[in-house]
PDB file of N, CA and C in Angstrom:
ATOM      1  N   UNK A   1     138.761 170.017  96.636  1.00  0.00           N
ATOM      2  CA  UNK A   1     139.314 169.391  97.805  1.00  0.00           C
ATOM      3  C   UNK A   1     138.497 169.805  99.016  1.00  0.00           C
ATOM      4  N   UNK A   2     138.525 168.974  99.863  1.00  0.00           N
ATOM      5  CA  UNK A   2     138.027 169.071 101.247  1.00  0.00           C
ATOM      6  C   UNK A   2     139.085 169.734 102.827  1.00  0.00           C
ATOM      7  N   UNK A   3     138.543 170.695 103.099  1.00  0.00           N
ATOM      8  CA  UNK A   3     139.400 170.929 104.479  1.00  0.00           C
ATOM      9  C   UNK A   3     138.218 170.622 106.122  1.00  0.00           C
ATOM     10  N   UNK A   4     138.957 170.092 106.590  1.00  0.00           N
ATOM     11  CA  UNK A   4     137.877 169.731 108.035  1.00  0.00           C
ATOM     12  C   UNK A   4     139.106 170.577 109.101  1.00  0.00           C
ATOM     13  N   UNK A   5     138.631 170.966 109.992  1.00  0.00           N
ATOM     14  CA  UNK A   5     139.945 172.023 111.026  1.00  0.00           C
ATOM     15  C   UNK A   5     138.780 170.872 112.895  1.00  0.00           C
ATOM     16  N   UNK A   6     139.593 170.135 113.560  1.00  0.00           N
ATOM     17  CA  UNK A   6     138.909 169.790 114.867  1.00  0.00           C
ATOM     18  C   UNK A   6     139.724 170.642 115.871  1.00  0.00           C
ATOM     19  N   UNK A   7     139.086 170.985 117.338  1.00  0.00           N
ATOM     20  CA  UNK A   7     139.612 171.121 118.089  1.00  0.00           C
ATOM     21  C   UNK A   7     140.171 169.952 118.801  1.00  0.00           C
ATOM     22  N   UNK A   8     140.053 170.754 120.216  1.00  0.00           N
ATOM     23  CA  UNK A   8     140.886 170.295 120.919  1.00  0.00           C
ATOM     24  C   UNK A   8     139.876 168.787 121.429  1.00  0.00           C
ATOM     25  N   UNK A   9     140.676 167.654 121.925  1.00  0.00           N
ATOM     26  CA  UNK A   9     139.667 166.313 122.300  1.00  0.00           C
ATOM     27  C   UNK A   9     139.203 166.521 123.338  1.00  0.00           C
ATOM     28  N   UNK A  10     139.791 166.640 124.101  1.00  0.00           N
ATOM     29  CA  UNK A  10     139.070 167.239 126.181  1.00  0.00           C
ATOM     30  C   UNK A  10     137.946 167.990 125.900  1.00  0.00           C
ATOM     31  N   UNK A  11     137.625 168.797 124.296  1.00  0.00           N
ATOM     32  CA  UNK A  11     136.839 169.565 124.643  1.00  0.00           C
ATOM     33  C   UNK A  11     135.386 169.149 123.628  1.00  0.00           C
ATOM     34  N   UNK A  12     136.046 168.010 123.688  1.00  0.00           N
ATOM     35  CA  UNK A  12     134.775 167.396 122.639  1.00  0.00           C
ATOM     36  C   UNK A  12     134.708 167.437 120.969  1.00  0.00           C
ATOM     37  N   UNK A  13     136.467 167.346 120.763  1.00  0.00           N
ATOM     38  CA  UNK A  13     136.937 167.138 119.069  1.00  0.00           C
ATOM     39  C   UNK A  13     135.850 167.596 118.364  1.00  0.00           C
ATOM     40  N   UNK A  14     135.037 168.737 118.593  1.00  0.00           N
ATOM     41  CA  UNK A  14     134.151 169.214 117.586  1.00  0.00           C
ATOM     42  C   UNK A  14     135.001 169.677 116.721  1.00  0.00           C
ATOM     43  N   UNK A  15     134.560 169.610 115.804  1.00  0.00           N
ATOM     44  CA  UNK A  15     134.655 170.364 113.812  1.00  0.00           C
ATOM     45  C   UNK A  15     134.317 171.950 113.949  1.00  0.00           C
ATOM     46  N   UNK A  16     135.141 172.581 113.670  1.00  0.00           N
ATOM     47  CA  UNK A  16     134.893 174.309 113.672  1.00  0.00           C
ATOM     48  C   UNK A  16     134.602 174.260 112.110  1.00  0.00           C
ATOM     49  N   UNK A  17     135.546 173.537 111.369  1.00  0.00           N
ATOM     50  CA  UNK A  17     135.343 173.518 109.571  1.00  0.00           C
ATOM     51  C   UNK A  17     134.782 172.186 109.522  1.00  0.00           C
ATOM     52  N   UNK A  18     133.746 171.945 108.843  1.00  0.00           N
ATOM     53  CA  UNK A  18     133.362 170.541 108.568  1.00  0.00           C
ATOM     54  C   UNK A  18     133.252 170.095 107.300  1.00  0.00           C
ATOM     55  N   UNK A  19     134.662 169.743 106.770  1.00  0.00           N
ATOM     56  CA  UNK A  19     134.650 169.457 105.287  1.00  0.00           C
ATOM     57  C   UNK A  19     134.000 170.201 104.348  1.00  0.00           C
ATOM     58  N   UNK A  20     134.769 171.198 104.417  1.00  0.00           N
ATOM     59  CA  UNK A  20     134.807 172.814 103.619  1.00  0.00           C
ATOM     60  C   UNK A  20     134.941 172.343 102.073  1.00  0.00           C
ATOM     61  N   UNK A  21     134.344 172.471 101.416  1.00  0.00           N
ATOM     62  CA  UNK A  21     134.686 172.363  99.788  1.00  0.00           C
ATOM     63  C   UNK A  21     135.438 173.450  99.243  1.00  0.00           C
ATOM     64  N   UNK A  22     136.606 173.501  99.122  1.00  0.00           N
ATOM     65  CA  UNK A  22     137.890 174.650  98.609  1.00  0.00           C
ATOM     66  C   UNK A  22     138.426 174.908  97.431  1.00  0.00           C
ATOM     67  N   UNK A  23     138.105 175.589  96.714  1.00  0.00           N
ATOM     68  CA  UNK A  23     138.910 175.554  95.493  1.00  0.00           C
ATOM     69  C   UNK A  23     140.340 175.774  95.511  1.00  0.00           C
ATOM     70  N   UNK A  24     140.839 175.130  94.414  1.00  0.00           N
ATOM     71  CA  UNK A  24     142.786 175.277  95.132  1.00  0.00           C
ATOM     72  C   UNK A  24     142.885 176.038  93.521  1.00  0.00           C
ATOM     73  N   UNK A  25     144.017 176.547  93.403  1.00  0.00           N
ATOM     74  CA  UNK A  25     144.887 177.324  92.629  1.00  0.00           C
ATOM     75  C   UNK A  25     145.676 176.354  92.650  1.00  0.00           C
ATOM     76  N   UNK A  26     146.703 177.234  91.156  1.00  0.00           N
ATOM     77  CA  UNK A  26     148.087 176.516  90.869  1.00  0.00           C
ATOM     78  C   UNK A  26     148.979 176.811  91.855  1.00  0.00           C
ATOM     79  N   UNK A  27     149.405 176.205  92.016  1.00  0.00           N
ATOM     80  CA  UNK A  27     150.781 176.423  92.956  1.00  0.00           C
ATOM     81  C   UNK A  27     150.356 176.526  94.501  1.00  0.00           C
ATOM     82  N   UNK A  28     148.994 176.298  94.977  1.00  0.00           N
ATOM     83  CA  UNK A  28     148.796 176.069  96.396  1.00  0.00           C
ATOM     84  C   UNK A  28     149.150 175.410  96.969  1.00  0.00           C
ATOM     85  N   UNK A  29     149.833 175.258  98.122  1.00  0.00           N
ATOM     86  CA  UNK A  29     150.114 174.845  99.392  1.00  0.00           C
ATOM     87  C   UNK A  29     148.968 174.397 100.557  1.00  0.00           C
ATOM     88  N   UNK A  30     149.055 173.624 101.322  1.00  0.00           N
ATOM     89  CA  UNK A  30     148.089 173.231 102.420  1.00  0.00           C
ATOM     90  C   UNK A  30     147.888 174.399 103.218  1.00  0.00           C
ATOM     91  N   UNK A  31     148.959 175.233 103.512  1.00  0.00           N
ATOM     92  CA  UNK A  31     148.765 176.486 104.273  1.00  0.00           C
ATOM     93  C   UNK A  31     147.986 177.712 103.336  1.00  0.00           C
ATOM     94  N   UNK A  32     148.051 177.660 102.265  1.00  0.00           N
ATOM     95  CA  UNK A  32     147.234 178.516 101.352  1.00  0.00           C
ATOM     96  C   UNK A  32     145.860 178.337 101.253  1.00  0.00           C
ATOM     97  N   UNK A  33     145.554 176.586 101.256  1.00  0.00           N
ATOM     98  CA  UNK A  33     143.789 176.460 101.164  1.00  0.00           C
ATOM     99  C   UNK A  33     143.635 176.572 103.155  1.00  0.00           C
ATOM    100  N   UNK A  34     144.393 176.223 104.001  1.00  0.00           N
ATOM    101  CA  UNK A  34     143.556 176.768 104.909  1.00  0.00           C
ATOM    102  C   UNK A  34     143.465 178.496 105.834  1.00  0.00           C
ATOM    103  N   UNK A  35     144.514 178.685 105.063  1.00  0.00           N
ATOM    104  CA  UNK A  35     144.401 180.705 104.948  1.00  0.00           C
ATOM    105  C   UNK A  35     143.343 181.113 104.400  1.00  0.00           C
ATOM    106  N   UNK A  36     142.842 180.784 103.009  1.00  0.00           N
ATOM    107  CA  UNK A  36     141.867 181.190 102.474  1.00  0.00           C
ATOM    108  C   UNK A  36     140.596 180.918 103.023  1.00  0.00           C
ATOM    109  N   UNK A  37     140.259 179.519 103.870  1.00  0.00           N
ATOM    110  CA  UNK A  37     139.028 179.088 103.763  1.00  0.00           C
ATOM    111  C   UNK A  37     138.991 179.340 105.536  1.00  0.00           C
ATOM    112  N   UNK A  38     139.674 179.569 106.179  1.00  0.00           N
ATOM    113  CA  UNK A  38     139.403 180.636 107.414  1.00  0.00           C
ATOM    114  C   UNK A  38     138.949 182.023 107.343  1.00  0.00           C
ATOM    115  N   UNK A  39     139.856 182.570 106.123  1.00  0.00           N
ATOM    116  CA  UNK A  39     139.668 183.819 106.137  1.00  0.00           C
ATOM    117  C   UNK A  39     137.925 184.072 105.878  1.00  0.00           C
ATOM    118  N   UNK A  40     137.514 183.353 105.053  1.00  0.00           N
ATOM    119  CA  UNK A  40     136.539 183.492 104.194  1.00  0.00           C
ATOM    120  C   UNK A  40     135.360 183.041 105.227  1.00  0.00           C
ATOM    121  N   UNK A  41     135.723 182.749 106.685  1.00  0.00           N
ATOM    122  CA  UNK A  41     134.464 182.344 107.486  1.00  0.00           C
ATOM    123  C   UNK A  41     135.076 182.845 108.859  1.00  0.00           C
ATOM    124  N   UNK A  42     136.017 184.086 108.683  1.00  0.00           N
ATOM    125  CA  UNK A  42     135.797 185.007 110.171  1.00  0.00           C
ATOM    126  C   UNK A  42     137.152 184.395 111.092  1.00  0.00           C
ATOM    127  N   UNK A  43     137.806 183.433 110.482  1.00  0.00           N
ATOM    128  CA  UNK A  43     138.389 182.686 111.572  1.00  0.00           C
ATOM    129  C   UNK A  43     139.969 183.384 111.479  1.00  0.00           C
ATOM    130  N   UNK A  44     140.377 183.406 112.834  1.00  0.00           N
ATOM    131  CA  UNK A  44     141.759 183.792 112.877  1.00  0.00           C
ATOM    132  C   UNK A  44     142.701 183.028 112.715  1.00  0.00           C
ATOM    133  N   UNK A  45     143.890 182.905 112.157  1.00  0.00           N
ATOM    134  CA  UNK A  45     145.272 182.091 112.042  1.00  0.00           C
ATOM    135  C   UNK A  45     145.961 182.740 112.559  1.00  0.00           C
ATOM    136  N   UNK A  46     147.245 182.391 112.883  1.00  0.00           N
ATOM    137  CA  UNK A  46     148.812 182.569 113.769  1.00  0.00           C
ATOM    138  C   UNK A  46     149.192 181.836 113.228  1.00  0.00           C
ATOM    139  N   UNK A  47     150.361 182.109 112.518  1.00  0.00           N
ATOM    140  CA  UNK A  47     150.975 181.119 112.287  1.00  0.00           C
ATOM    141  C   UNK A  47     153.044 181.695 111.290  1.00  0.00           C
ATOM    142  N   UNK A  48     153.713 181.036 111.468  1.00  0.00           N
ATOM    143  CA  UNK A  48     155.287 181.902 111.606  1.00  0.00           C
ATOM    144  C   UNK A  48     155.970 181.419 110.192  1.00  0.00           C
ATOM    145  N   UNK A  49     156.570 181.322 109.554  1.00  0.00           N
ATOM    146  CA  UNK A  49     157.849 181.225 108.491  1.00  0.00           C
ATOM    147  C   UNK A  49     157.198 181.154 106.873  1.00  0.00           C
ATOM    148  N   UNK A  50     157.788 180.516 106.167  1.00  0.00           N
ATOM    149  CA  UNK A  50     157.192 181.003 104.979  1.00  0.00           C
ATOM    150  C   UNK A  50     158.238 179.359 104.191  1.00  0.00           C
ATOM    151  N   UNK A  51     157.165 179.011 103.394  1.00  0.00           N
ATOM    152  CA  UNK A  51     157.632 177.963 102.829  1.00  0.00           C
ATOM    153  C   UNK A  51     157.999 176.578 103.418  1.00  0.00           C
ATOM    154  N   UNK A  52     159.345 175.757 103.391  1.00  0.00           N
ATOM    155  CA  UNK A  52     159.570 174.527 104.172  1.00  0.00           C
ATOM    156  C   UNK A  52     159.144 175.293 105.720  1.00  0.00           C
ATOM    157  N   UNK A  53     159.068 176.470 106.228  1.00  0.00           N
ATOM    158  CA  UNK A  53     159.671 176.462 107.762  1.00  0.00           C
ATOM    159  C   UNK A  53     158.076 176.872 108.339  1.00  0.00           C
ATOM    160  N   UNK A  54     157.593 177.109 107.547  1.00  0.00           N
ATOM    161  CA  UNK A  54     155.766 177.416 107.868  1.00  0.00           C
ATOM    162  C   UNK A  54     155.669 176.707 108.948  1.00  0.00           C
ATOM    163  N   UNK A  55     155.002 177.497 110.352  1.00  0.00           N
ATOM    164  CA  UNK A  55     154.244 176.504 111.502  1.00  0.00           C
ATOM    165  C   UNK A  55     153.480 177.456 111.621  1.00  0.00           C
ATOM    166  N   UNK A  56     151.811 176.161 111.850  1.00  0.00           N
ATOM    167  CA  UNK A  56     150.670 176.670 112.614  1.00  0.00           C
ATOM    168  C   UNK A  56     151.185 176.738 114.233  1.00  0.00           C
ATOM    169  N   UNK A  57     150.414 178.187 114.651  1.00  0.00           N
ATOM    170  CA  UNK A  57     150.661 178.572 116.245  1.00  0.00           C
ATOM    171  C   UNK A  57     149.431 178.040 116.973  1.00  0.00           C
ATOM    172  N   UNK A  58     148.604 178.874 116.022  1.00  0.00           N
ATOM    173  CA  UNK A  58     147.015 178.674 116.621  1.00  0.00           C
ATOM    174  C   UNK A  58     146.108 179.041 115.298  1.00  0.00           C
ATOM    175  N   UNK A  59     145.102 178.433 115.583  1.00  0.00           N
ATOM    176  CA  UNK A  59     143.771 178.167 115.150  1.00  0.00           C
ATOM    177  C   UNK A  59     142.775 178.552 116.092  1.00  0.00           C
ATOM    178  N   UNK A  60     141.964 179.939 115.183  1.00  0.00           N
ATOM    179  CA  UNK A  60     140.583 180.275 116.226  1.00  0.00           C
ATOM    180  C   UNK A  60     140.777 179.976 117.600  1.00  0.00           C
ATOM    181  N   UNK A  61     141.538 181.001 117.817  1.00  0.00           N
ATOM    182  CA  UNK A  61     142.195 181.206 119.248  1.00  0.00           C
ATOM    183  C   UNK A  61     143.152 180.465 120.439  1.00  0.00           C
ATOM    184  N   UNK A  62     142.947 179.224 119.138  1.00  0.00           N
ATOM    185  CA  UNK A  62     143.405 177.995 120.070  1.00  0.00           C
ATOM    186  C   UNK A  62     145.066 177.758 119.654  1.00  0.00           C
ATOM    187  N   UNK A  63     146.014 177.911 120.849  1.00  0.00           N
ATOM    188  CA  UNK A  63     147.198 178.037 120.211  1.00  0.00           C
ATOM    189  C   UNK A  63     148.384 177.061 120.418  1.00  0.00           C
ATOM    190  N   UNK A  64     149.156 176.449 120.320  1.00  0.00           N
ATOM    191  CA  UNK A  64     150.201 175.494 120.442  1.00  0.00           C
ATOM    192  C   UNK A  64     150.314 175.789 122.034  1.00  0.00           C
ATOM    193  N   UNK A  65     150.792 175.020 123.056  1.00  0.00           N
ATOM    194  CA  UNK A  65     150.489 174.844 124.727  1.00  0.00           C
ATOM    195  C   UNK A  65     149.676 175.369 125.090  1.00  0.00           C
ATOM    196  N   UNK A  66     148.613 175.502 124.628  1.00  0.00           N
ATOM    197  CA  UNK A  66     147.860 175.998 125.779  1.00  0.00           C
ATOM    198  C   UNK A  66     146.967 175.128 126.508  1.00  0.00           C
ATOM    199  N   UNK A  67     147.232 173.818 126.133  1.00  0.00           N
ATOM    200  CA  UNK A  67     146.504 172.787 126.906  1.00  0.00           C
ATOM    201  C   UNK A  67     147.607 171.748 127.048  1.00  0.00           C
ATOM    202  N   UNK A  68     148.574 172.313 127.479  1.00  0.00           N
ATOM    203  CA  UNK A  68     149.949 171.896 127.829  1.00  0.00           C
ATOM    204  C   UNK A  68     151.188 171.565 127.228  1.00  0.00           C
ATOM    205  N   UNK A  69     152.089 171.136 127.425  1.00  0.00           N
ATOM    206  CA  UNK A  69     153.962 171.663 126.599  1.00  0.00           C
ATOM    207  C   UNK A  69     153.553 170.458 125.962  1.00  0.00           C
ATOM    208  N   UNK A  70     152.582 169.709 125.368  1.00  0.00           N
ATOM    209  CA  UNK A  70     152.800 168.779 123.969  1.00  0.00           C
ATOM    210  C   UNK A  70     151.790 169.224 123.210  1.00  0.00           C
ATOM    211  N   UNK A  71     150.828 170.074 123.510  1.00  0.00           N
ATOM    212  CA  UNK A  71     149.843 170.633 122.977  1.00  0.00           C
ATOM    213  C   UNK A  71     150.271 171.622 121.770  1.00  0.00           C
ATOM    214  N   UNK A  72     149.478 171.528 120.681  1.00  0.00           N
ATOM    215  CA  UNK A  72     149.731 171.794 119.335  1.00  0.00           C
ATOM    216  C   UNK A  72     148.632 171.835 118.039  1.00  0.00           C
ATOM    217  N   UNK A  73     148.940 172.164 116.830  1.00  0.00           N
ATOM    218  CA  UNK A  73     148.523 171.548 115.443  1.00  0.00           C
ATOM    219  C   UNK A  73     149.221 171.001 114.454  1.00  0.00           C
ATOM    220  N   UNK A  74     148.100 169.724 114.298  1.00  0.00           N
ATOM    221  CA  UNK A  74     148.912 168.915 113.047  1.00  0.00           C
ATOM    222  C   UNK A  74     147.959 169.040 112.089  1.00  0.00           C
ATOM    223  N   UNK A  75     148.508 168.220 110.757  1.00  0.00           N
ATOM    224  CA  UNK A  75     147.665 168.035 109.605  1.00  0.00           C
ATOM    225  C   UNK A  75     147.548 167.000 109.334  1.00  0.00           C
ATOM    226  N   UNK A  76     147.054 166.560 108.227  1.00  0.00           N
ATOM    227  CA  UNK A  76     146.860 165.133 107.391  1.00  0.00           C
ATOM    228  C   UNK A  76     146.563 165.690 105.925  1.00  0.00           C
ATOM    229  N   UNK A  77     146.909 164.582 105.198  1.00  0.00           N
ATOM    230  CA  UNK A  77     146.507 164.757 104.030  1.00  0.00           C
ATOM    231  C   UNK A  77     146.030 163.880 103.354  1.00  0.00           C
ATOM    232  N   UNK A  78     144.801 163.190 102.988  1.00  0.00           N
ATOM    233  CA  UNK A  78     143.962 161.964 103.004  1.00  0.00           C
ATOM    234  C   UNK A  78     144.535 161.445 103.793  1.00  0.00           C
ATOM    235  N   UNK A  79     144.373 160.887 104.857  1.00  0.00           N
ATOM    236  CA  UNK A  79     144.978 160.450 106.337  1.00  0.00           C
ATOM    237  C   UNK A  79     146.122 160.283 106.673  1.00  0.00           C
ATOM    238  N   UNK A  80     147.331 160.834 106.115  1.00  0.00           N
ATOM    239  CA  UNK A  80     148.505 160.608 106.101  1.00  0.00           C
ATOM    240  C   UNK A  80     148.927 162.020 106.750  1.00  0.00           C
ATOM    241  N   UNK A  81     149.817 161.280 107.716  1.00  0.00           N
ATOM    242  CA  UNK A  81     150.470 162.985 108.723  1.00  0.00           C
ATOM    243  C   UNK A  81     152.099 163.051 107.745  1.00  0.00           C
ATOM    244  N   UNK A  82     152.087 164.041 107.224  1.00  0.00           N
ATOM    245  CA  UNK A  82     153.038 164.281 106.054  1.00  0.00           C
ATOM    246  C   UNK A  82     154.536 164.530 107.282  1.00  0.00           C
ATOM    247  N   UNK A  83     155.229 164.642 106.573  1.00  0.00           N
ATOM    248  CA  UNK A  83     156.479 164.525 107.763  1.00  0.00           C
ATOM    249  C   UNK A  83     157.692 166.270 107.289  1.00  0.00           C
ATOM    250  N   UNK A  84     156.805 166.822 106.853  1.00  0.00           N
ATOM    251  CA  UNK A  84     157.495 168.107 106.540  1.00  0.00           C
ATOM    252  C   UNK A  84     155.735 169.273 106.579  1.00  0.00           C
ATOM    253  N   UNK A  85     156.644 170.217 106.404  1.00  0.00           N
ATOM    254  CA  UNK A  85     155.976 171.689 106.811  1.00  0.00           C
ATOM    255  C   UNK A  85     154.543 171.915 105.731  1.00  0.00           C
ATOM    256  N   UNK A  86     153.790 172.052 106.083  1.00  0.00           N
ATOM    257  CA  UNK A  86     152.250 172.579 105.331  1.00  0.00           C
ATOM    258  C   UNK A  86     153.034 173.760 104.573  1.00  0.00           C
ATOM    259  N   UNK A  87     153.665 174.494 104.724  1.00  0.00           N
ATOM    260  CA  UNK A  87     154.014 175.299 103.572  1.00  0.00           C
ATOM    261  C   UNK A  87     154.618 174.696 102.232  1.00  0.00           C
ATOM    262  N   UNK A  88     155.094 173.204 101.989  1.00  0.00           N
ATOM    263  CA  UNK A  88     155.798 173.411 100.906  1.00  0.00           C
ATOM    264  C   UNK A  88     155.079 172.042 100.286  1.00  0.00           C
ATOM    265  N   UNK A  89     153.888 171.490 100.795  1.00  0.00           N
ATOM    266  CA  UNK A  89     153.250 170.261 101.093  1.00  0.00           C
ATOM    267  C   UNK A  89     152.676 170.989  99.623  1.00  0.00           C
ATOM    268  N   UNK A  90     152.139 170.431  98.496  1.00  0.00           N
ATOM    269  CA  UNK A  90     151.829 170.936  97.281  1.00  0.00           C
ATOM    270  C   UNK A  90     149.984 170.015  97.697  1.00  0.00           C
ATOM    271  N   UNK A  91     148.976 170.800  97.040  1.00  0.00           N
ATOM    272  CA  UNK A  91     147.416 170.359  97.326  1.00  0.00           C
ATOM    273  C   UNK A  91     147.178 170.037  95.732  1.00  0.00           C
ATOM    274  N   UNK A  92     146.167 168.906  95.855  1.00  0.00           N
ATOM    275  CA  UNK A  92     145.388 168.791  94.003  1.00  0.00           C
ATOM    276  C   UNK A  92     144.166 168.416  94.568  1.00  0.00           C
ATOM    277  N   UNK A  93     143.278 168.378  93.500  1.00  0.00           N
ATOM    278  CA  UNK A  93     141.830 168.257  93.628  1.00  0.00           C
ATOM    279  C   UNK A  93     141.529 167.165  93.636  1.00  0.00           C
ATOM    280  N   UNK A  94     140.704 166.595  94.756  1.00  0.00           N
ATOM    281  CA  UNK A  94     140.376 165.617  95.645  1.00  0.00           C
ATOM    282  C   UNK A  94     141.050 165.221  96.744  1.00  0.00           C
ATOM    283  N   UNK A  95     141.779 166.171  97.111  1.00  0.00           N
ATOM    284  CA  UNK A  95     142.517 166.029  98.504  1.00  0.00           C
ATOM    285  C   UNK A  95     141.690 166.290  99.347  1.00  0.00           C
ATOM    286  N   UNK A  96     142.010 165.499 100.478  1.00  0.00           N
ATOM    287  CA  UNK A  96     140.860 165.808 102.373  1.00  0.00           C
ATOM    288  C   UNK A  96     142.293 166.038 102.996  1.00  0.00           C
ATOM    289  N   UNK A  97     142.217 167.544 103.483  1.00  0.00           N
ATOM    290  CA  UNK A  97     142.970 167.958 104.546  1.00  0.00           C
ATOM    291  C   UNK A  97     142.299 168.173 105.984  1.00  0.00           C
ATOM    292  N   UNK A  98     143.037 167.317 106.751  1.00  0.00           N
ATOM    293  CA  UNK A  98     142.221 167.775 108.386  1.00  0.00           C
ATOM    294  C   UNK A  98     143.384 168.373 109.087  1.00  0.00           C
ATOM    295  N   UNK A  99     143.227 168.843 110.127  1.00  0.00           N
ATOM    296  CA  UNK A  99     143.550 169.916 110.872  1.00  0.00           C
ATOM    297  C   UNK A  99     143.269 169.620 112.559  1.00  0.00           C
ATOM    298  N   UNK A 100     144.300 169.298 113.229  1.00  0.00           N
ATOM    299  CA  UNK A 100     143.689 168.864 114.362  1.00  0.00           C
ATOM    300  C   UNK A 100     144.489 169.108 115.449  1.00  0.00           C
ATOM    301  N   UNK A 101     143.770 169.360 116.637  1.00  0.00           N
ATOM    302  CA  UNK A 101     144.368 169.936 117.844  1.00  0.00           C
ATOM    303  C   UNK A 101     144.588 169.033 118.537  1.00  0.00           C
ATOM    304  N   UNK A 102     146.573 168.599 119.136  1.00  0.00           N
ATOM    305  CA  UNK A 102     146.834 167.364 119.473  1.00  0.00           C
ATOM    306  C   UNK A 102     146.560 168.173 120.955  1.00  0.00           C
ATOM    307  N   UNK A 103     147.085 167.154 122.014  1.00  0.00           N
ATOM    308  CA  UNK A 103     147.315 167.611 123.247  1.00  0.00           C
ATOM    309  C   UNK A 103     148.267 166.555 124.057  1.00  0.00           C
ATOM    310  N   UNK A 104     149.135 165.964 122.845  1.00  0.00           N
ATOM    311  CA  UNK A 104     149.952 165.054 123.524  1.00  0.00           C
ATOM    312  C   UNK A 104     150.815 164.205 122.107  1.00  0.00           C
ATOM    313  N   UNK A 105     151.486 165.752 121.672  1.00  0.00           N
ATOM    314  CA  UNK A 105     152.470 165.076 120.826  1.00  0.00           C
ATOM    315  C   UNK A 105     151.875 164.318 119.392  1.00  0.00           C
ATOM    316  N   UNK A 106     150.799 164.454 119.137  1.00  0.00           N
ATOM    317  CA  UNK A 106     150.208 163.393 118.166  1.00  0.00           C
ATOM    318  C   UNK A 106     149.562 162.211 118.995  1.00  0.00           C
ATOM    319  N   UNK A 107     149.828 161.510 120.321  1.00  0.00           N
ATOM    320  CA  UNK A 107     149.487 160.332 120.051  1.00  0.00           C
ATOM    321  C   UNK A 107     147.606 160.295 120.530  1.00  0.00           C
ATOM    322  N   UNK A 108     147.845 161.728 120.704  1.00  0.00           N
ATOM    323  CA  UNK A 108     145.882 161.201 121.224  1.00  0.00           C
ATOM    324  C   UNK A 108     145.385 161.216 119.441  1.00  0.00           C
ATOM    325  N   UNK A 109     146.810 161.535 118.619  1.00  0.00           N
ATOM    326  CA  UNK A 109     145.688 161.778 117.292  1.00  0.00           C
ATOM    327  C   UNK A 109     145.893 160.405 116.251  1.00  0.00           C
ATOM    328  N   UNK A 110     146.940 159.872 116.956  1.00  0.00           N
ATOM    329  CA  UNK A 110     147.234 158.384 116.264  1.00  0.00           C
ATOM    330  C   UNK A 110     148.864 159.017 115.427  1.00  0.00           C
ATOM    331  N   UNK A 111     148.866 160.532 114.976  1.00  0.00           N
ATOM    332  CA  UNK A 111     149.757 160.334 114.349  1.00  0.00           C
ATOM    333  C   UNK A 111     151.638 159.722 114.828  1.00  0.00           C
ATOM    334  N   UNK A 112     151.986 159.201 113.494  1.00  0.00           N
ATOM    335  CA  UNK A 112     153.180 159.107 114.021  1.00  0.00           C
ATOM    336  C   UNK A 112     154.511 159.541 114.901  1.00  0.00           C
ATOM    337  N   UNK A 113     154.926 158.903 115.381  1.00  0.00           N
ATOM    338  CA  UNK A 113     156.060 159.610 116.044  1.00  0.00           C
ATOM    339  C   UNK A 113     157.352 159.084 115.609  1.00  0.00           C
ATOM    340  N   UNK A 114     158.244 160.232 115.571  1.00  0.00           N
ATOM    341  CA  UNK A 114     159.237 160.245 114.777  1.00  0.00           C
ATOM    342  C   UNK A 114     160.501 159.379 114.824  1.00  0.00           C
TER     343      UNK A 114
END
């Protein structure tokens, strides 16, 4: 499977991960291949609960408001913004997970709103 992680758009939606080739395990989670494949290139995570309640805070320093009260991280999973928690989101091989720094709720990222 593939993981891509973008920042923030104001700052020029560069790719920190650019379609990382990941090996997944049994029983991995979306939050498990991108724990591992940060860890494994220096990068820091934040991030709070365990299972359904899992939220990303921040990514490589970059953290939920800090580019204002809709500012955040979402995911995808082959382009689909899943509608529950990266902890309980199950990964298989040939999945593209991206990772992306909204700054307005999802809609600068297209994803849905609820």
């Amino acid at each position: 499977m593939t993981l891509s992680v973008y920042g923030p758009i104001s700052e020029g939606n560069h790719k920190w991960r650019n379609d990382d080739s990941v090996e997944i395990k049994d029983g991995d989670m979306v939050i498990d291949v991108l724990k591992r494949d940060l860890a494994s290139k220096g990068m820091a995570l934040s991030y709070k609960g365990t299972g359904a309640t899992v939220y990303v805070r921040g990514i490589n320093g970059i953290f939920e408001f800090d580019r204002g009260g809709q500012s955040g991280w979402l995911y995808r999973v082959n382009g689909v913004f899943p509608d529950h928690s990266c902890g309980n989101y199950p990964v298989k091989n040939g999945d593209v997970i991206d990772w992306m720094y909204t700054e307005d709720l999802g809609h600068d990222r297209n994803a849905p709103q609820g």
